[in-house]
Protein backbone atom coordinates (compact mmCIF):
# COMPACT_ATOMS: atom_id res chain seq x y z
CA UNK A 1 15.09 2.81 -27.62
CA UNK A 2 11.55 2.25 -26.31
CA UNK A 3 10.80 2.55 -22.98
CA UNK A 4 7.24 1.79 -21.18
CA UNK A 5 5.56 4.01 -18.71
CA UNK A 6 3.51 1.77 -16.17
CA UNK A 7 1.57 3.78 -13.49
CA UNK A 8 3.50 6.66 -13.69
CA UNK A 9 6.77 4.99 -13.24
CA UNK A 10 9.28 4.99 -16.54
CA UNK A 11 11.22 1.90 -16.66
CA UNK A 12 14.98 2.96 -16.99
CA UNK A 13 16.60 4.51 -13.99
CA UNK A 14 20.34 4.90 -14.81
CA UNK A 15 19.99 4.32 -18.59
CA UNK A 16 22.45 5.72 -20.49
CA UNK A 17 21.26 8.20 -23.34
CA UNK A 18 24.57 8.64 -25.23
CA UNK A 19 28.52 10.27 -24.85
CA UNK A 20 29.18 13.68 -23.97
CA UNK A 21 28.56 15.94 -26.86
CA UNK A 22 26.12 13.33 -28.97
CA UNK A 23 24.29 15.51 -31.01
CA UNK A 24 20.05 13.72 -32.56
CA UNK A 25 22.13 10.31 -32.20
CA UNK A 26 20.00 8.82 -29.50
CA UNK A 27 15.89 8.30 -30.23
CA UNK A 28 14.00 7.37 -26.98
CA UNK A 29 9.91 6.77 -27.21
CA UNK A 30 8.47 6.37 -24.25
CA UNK A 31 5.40 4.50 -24.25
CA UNK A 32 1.96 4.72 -21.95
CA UNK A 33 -1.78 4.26 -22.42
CA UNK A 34 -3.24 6.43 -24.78
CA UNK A 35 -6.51 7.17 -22.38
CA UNK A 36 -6.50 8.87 -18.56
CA UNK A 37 -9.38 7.68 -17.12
CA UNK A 38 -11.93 8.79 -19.45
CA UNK A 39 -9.50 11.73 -20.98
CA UNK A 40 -7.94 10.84 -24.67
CA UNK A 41 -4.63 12.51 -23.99
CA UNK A 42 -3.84 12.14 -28.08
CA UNK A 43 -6.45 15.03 -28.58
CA UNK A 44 -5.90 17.49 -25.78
CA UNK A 45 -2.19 17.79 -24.32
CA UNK A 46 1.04 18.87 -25.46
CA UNK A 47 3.59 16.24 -23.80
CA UNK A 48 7.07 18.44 -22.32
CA UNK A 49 10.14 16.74 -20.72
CA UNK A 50 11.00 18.71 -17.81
CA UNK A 51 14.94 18.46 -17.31
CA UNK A 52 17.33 18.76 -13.97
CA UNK A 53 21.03 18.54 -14.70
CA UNK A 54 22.94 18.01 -11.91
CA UNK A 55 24.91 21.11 -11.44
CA UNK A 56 20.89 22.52 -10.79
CA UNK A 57 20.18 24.32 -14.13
CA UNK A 58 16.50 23.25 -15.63
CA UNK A 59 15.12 23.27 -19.06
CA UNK A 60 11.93 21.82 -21.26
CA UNK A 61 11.79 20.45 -24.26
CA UNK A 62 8.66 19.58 -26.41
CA UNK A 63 8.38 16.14 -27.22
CA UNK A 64 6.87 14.82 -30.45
CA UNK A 65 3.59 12.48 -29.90
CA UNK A 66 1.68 9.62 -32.07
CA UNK A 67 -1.06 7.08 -31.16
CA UNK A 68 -0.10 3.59 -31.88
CA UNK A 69 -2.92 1.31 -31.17
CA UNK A 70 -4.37 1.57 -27.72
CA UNK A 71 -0.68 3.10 -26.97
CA UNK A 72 0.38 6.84 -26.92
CA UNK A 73 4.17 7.31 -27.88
CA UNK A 74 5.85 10.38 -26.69
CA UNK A 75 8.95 10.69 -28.79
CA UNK A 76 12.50 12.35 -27.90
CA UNK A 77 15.98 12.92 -30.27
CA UNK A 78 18.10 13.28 -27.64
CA UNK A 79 19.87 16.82 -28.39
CA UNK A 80 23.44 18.44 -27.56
CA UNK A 81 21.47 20.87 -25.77
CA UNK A 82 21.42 18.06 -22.68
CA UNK A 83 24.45 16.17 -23.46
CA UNK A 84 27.13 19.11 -22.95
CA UNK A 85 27.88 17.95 -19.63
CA UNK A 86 28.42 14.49 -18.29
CA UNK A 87 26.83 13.09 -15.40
CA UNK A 88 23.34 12.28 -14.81
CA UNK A 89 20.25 13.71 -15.96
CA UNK A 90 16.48 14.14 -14.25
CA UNK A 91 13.81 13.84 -16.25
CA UNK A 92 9.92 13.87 -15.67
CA UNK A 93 6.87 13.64 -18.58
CA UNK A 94 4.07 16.39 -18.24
CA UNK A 95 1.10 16.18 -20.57
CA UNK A 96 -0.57 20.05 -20.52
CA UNK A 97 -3.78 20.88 -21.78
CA UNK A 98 -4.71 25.09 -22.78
CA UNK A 99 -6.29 25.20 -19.32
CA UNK A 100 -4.39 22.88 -16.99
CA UNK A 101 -2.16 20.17 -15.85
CA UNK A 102 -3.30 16.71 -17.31
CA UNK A 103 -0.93 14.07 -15.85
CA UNK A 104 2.81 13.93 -14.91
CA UNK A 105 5.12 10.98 -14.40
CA UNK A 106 7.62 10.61 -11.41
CA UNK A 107 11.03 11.59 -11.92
CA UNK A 108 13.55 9.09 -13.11
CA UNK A 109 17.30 9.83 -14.30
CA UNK A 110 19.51 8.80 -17.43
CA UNK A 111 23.36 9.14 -17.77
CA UNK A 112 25.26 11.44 -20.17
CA UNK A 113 28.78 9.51 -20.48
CA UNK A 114 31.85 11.13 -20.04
CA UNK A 115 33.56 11.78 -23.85
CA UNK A 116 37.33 13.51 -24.69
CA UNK A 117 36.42 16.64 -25.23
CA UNK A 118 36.87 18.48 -28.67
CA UNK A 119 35.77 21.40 -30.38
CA UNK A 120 31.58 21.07 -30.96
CA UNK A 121 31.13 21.43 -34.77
CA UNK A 122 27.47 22.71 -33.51
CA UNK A 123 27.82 25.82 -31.95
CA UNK A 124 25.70 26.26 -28.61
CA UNK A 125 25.10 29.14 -26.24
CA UNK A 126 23.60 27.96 -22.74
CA UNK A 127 21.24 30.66 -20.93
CA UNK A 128 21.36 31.30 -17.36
CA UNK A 129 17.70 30.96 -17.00
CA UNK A 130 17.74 27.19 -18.35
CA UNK A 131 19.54 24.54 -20.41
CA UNK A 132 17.56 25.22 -23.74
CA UNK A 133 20.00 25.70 -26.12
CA UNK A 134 19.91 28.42 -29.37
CA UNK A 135 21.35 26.68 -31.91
CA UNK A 136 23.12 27.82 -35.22
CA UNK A 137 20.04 25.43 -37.57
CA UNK A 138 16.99 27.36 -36.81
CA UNK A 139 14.89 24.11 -37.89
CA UNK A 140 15.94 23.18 -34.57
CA UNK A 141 15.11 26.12 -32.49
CA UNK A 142 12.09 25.45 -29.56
CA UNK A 143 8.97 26.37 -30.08
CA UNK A 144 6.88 28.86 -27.96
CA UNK A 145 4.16 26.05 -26.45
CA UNK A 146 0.92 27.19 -25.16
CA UNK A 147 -0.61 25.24 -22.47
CA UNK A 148 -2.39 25.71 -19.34
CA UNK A 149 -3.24 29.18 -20.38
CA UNK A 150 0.59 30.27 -20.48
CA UNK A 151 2.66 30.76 -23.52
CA UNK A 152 5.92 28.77 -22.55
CA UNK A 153 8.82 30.92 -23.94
CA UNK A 154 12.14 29.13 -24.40
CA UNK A 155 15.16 31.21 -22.66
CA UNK A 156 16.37 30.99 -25.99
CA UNK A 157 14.14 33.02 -27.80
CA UNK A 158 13.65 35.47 -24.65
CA UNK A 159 15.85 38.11 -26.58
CA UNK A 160 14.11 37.78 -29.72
CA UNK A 161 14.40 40.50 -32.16
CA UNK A 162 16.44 43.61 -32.60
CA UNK A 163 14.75 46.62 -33.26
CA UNK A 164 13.70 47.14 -36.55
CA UNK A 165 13.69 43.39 -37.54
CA UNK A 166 12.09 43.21 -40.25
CA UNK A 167 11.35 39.26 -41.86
CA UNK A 168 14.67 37.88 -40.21
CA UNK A 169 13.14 35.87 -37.57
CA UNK A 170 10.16 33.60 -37.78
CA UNK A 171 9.39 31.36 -34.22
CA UNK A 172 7.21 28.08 -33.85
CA UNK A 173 4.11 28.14 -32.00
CA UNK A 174 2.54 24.53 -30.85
CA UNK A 175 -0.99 24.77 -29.24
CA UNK A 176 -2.98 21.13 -28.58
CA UNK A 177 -5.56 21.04 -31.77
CA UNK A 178 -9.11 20.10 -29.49
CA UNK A 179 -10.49 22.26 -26.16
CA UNK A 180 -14.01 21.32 -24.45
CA UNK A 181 -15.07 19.50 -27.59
CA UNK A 182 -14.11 22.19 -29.68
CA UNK A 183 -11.49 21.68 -32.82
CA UNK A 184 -9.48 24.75 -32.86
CA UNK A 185 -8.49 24.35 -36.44
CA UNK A 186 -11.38 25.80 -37.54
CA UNK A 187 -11.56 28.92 -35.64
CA UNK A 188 -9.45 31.96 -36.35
CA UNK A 189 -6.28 32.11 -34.36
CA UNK A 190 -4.40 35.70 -33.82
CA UNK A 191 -1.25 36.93 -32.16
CA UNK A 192 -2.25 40.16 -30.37
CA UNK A 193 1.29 41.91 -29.45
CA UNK A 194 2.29 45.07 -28.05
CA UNK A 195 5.31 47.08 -28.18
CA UNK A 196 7.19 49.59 -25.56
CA UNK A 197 5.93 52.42 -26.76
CA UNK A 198 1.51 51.22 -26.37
CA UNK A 199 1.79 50.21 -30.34
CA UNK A 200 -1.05 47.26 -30.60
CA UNK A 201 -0.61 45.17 -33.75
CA UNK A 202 -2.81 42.24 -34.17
CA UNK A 203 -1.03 38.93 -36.17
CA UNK A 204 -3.41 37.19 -37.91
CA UNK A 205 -1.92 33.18 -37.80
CA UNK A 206 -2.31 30.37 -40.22
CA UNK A 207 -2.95 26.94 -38.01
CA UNK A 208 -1.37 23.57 -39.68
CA UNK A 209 -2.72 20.73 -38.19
CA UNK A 210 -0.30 18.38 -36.87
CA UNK A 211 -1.76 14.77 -35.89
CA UNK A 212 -3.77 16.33 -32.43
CA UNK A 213 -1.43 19.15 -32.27
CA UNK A 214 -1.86 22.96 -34.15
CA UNK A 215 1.36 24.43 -35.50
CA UNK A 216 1.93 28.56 -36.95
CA UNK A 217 4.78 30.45 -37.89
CA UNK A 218 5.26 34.22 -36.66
CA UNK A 219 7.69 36.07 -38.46
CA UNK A 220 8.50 39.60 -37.11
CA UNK A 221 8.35 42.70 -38.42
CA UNK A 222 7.57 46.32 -37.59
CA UNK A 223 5.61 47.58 -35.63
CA UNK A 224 6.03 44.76 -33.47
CA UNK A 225 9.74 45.87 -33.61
CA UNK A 226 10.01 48.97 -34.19
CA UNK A 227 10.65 50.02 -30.47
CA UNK A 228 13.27 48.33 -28.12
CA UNK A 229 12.23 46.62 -24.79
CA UNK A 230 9.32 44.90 -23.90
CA UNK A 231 7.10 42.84 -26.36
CA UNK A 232 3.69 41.81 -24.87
CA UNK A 233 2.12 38.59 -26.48
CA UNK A 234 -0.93 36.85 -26.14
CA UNK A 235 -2.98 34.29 -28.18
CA UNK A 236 -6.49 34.55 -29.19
CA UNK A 237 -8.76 31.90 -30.48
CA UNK A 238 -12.03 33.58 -32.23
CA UNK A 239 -15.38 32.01 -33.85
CA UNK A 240 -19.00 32.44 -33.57
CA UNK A 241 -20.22 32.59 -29.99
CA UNK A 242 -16.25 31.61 -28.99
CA UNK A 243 -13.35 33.26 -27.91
CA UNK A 244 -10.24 31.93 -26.05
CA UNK A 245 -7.64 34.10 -24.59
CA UNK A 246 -3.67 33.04 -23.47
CA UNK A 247 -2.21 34.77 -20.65
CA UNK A 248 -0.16 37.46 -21.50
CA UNK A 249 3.96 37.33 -21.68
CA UNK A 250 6.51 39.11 -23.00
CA UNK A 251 9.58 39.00 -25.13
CA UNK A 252 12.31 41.23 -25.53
CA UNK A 253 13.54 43.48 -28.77
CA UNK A 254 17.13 44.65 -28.38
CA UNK A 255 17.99 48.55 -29.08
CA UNK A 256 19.80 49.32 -32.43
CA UNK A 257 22.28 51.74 -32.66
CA UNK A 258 21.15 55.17 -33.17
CA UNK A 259 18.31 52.82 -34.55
CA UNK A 260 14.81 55.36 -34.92
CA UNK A 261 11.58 53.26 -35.02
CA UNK A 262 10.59 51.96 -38.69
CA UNK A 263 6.01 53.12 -38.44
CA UNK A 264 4.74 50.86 -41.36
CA UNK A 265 1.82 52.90 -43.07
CA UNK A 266 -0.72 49.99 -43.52
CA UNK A 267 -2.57 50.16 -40.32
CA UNK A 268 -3.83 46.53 -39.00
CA UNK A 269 -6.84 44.59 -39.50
CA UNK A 270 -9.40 45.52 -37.29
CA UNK A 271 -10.48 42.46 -35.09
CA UNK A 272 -13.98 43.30 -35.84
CA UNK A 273 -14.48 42.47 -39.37
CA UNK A 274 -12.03 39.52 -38.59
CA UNK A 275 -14.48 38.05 -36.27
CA UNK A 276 -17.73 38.89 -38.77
CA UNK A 277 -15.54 36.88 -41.12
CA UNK A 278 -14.99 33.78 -39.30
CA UNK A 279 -18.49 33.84 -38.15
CA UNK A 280 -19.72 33.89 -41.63
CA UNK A 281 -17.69 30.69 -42.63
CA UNK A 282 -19.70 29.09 -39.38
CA UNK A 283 -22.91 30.12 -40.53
CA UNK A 284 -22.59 28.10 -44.31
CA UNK A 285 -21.54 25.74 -42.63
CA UNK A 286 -24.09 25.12 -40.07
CA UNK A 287 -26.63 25.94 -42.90
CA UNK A 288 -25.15 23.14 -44.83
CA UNK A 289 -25.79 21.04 -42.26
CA UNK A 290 -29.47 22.10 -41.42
CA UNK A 291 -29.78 21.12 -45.21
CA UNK A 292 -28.82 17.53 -44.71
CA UNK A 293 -30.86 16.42 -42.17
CA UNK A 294 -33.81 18.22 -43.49
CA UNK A 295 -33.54 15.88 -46.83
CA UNK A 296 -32.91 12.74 -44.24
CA UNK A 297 -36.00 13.19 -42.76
CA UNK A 298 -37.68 13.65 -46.31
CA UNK A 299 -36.62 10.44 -47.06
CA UNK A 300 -38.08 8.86 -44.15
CA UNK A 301 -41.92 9.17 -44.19
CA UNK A 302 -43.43 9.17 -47.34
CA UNK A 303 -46.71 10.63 -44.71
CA UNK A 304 -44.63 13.48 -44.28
CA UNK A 305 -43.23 14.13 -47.34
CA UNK A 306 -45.13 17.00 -47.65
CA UNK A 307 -43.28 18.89 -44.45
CA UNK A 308 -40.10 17.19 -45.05
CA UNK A 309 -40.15 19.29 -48.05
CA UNK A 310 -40.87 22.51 -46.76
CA UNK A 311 -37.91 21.90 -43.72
CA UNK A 312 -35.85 21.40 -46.73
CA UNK A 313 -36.86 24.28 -48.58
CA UNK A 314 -36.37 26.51 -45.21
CA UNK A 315 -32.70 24.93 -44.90
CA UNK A 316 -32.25 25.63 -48.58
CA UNK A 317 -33.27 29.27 -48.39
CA UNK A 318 -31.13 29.29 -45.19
CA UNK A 319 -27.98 28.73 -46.86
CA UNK A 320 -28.82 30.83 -49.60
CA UNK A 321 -29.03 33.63 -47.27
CA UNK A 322 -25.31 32.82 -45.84
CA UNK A 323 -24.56 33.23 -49.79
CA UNK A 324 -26.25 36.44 -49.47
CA UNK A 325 -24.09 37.23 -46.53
CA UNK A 326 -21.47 36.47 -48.26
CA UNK A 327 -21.75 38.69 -51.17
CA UNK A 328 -22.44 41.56 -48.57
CA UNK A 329 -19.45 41.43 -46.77
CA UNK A 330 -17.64 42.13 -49.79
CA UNK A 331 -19.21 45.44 -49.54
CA UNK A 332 -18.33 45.18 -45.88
CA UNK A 333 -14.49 44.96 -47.48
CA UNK A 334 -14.94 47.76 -49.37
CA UNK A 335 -16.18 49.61 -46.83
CA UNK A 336 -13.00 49.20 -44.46
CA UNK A 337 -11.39 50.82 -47.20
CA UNK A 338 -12.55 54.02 -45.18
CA UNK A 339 -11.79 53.03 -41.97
CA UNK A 340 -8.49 52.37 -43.41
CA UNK A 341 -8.24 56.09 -45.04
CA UNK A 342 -9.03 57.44 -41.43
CA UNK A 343 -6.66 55.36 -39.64
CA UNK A 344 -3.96 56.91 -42.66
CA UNK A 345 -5.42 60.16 -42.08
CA UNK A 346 -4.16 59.71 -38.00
CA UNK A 347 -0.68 58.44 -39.41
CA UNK A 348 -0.52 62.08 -41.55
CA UNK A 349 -1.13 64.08 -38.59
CA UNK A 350 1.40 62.08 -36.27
CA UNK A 351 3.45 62.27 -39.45
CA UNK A 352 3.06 66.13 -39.39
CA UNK A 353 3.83 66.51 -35.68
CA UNK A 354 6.87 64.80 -36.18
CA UNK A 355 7.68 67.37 -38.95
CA UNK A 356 6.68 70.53 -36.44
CA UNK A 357 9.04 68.40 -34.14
CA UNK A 358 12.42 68.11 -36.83
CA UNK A 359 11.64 71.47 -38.34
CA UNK A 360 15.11 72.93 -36.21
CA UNK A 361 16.72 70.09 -38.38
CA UNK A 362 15.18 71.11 -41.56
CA UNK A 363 16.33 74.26 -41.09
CA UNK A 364 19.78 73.60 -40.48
CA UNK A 365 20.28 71.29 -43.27
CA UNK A 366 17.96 73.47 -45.66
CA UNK A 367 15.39 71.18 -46.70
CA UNK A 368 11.80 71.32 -47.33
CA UNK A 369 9.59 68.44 -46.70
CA UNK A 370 6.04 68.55 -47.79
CA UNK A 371 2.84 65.80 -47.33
CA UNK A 372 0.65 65.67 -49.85
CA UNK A 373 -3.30 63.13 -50.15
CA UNK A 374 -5.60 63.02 -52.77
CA UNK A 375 -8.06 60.13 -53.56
CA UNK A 376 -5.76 58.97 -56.71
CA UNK A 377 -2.01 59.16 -55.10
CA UNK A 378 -2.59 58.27 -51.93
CA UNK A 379 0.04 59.92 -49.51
CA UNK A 380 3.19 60.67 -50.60
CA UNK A 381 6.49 62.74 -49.13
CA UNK A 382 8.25 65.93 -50.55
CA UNK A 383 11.75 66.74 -50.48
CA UNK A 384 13.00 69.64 -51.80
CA UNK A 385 16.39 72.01 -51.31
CA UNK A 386 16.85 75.80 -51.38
CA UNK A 387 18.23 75.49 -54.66
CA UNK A 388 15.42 73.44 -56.23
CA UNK A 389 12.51 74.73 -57.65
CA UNK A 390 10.00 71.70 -57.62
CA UNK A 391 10.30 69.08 -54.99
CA UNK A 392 11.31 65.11 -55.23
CA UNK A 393 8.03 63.01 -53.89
CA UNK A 394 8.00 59.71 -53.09
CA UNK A 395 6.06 57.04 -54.57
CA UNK A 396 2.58 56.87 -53.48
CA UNK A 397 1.68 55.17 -50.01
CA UNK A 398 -1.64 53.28 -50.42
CA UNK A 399 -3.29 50.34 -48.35
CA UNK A 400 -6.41 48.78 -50.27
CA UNK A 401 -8.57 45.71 -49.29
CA UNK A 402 -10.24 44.13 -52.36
CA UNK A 403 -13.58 41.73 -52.73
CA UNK A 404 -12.44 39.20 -54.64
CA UNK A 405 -14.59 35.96 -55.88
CA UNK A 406 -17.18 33.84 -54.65
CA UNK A 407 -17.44 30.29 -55.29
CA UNK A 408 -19.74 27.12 -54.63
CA UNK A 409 -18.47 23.79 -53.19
CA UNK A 410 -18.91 20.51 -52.79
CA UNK A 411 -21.36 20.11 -50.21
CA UNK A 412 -18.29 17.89 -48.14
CA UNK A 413 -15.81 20.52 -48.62
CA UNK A 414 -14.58 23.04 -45.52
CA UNK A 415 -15.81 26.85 -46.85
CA UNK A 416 -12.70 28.69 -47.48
CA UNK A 417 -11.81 32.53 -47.05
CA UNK A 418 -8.57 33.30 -48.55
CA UNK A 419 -5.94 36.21 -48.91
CA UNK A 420 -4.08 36.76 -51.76
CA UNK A 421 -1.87 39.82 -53.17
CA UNK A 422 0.22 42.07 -50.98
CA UNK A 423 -0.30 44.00 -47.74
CA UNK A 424 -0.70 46.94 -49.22
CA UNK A 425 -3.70 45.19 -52.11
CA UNK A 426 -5.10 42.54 -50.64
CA UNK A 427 -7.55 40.46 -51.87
CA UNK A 428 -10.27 38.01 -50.15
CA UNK A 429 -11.72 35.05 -51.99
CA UNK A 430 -14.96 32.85 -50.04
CA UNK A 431 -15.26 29.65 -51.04
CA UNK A 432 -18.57 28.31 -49.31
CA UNK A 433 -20.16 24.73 -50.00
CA UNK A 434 -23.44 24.03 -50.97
CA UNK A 435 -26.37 21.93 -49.57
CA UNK A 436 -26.38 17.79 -49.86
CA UNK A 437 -28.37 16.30 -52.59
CA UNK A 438 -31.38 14.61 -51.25
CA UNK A 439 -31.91 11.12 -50.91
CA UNK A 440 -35.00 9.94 -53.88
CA UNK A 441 -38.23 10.13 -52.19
CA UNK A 442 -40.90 7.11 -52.37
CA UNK A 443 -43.88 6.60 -54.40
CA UNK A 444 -46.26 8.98 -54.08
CA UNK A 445 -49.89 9.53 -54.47
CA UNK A 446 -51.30 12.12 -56.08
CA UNK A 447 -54.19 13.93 -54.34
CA UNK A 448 -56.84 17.10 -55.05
CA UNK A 449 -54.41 20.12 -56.03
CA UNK A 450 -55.16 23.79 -54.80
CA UNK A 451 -53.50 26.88 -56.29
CA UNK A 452 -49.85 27.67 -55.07
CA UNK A 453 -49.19 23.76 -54.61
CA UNK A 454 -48.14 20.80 -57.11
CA UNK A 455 -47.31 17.03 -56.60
CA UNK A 456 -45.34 14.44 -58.27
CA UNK A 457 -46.64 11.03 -59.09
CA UNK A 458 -45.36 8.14 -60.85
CA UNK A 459 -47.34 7.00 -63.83
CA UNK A 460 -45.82 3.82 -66.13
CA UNK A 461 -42.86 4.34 -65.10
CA UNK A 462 -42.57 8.28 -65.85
CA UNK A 463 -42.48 10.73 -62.82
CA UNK A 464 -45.57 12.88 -63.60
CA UNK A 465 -45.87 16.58 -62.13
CA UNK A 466 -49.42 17.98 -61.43
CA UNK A 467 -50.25 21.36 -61.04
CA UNK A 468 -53.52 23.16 -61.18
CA UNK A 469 -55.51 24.10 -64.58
CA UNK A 470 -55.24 27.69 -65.49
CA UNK A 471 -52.00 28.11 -63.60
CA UNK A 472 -48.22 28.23 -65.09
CA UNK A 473 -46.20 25.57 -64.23
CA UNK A 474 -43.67 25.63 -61.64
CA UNK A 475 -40.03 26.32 -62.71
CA UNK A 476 -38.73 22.57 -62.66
CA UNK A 477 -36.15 20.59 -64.75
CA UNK A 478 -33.86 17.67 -65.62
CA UNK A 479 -30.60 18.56 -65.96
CA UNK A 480 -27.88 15.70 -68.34
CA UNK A 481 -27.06 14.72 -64.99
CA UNK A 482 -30.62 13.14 -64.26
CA UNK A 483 -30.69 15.93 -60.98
CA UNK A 484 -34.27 17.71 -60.58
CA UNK A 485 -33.27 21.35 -60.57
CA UNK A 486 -36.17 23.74 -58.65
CA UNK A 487 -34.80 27.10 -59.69
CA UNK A 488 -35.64 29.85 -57.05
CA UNK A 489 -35.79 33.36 -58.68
């Protein structure tokens, strides 16, 4: 069912949108212009349905968008989670952008027919804080939405975790892909959270671009859950010369019975070298481009050839540099290998507190626990009873960051930075393009020829290099490609 939107009006008071208990039967796209004045709402807005039943309870649902033509199309599968109870059913559109309200539409209302009512083969729980629904697929479980600077948390994923969770639930987050000309996909995005007991763990997020829309997974695991109560959230949006904060909300991790906090050893990334990271990527990038035009405006004036080729050769040695860059902050890597080891050393003495702490227990049950570092093992744990003469370690706790390789693009690919191996070995790989080719220059004409400067000129047919007597010649070739190769030592 399609249904236009004309001035803020949508065209189907009293429609009905299926029978009591219909369950993705009914598809509704509502239809309006794709601009706002002189604001693409395509690029910048998530679109929500804001929903008033009429016993009072409220809810919002994300709806799914598309440009068609000239048109934007806002589309909603009508869920069970709004056709429990018969009667009718308010709805009003509201397009959000991260910092504000963008436009709304006056409220209209549908009807949810009246069915015999039989056992749901869907199982759903309703929340007294809304009508979202948790269902039993978790494909269909809302997102968390983030829009005018709030992270919009479903009631259904307000208790989210139990404590000690570890991998068993992974939520949604949607986030509209452009802000104040900027395209968020290409900054870093993070998930700073905080736990009950002040434990800050940083989640780094992978953004999947969705038509206009950014989409990442967070799955949860300790620390994050290692404490029941309150879980703070907030998003964070990171590049060179721009950071974007959410406002902070919460979530809530359930207690566990006689559950004890699970402490993972790895400590987090710091958001330092995170940010030093994503700046670097900018940097190629913006060298690559400094590269381009320089060669463009070589190609224009064969009068200023001459300069052309020296902006080119600045550009050039400026994105060498951000290769330079790159290889150092694979020493930068290596180096957080230390800050890593201190952080560890911190965990051994909260881990030997703890020990002063259970030594009553130790005692009682007659068992010996020793810590034990060194630069090959790592830390590892001793366990040992009266009647043993050596004790049982563990196997070695060790967190390592790695430099991995470094490799040259295409100069129209996106540099790269990725993370391979596991959390406690991994390893970063840069992938950074080079510059663009230059466009052939014109004929020249060869003139007089000091030391430290050559010229091409085209004699017969055959491009001729000159260079002055007594001097070597510069270090040019032809590669099998045809390219002319200046090699820079």
């Amino acid at each position: 069912m399609r249904i236009p939107i004309m001035d803020r009006i949508i065209e189907s008071y009293g429609a009905s949108i299926g029978v009591q208990g219909d369950n993705r039967v009914e598809t509704i796209e509502f239809v309006r212009p794709r601009m706002h004045g002189e604001i693409d709402l395509s690029l910048e807005s998530i679109a929500y349905l804001n929903i008033a039943a009429s016993d009072g309870s409220t809810g919002q649902i994300v709806l799914d968008q598309y440009v068609e033509g000239d048109n934007l199309i806002l589309k909603w599968v009508v869920g069970n989670q709004v056709t429990a109870e018969p009667g009718p059913l308010y709805v009003q559109i509201r397009l959000s952008g991260l910092e504000n309200v963008i436009w709304n539409s006056e409220k209209t209302m549908f009807q949810v027919t009246e069915s015999i009512p039989v056992e749901s083969p869907q199982p759903v729980v309703f929340y007294s804080a809304g009508r979202s629904a948790r269902l039993a697929d978790p494909e269909t479980e809302p997102p968390i939405t983030v829009t005018e600077r709030t992270m919009f948390i479903p009631p259904a994923l307000q208790n989210i975790a139990v404590q000690n969770d570890q991998n068993s639930e992974t939520v949604t987050i949607l986030l509209p892909r452009y802000f104040d000309g900027h395209d968020l996909s290409h900054y870093a995005v993070y998930l700073r959270t905080k736990n009950s007991n002040e434990g800050y763990d940083p989640v780094f997020l992978t953004p999947e671009v969705q038509g206009n829309q950014l989409s990442m997974r967070w799955t949860l695991k300790p620390p994050q859950t290692s404490y029941p109560g309150k879980l703070s959230i907030q998003l964070w949006v990171t590049g060179q010369d721009f950071d974007w904060h959410s406002a902070e909300n919460s979530v809530n991790i359930l207690s566990e019975i006689n559950g004890e906090p699970t402490i993972p050893i790895t400590p987090p990334m710091i958001d330092e070298l995170l940010r030093q990271l994503a700046e670097l990527v900018q940097q190629a990038k913006t060298s690559e481009t400094n590269a381009a035009e320089s060669a463009q405006a070589a190609k224009d004036s064969k009068d200023s050839a001459e300069l052309s080729a020296q902006d080119a050769q600045s550009s050039a040695d400026q994105a060498a540099e951000a290769t330079e860059q790159a290889q150092r902050i694979k020493g930068e890597i290596d180096r957080i290998q230390d800050d890593f080891r201190q952080e560890s050393d911190q965990k051994l003495s909260e881990m030997e507190s703890l020990r002063d702490e259970t030594q009553a227990i130790k005692d009682s049950t007659a068992v010996n626990v020793s810590i034990d570092s060194s630069e090959d093992t790592g830390y590892r744990v001793g366990f040992k009873r009266a009647d043993q003469s050596e004790p049982v370690w563990t196997p070695p706790l060790q967190a390592k960051v790695n430099a991995g390789t470094i490799t040259m693009l295409e100069p129209d690919d996106l540099p790269t930075i990725t993370q391979r191996g596991p959390a406690s070995n991994r390893t970063f790989d840069f992938a950074i393009p080079r510059g663009q080719k230059g466009e052939p220059g014109r004929d020249g004409v060869s003139v007089s020829i000091e030391n430290g400067m050559y010229a091409f000129e085209i004699r017969d047919g055959y491009l001729m290099l000159l260079y002055p007597n007594n001097t070597d010649p510069p270090p040019l070739k032809i590669n099998t490609s045809g390219e002319l190769i200046y090699t820079i030592s």
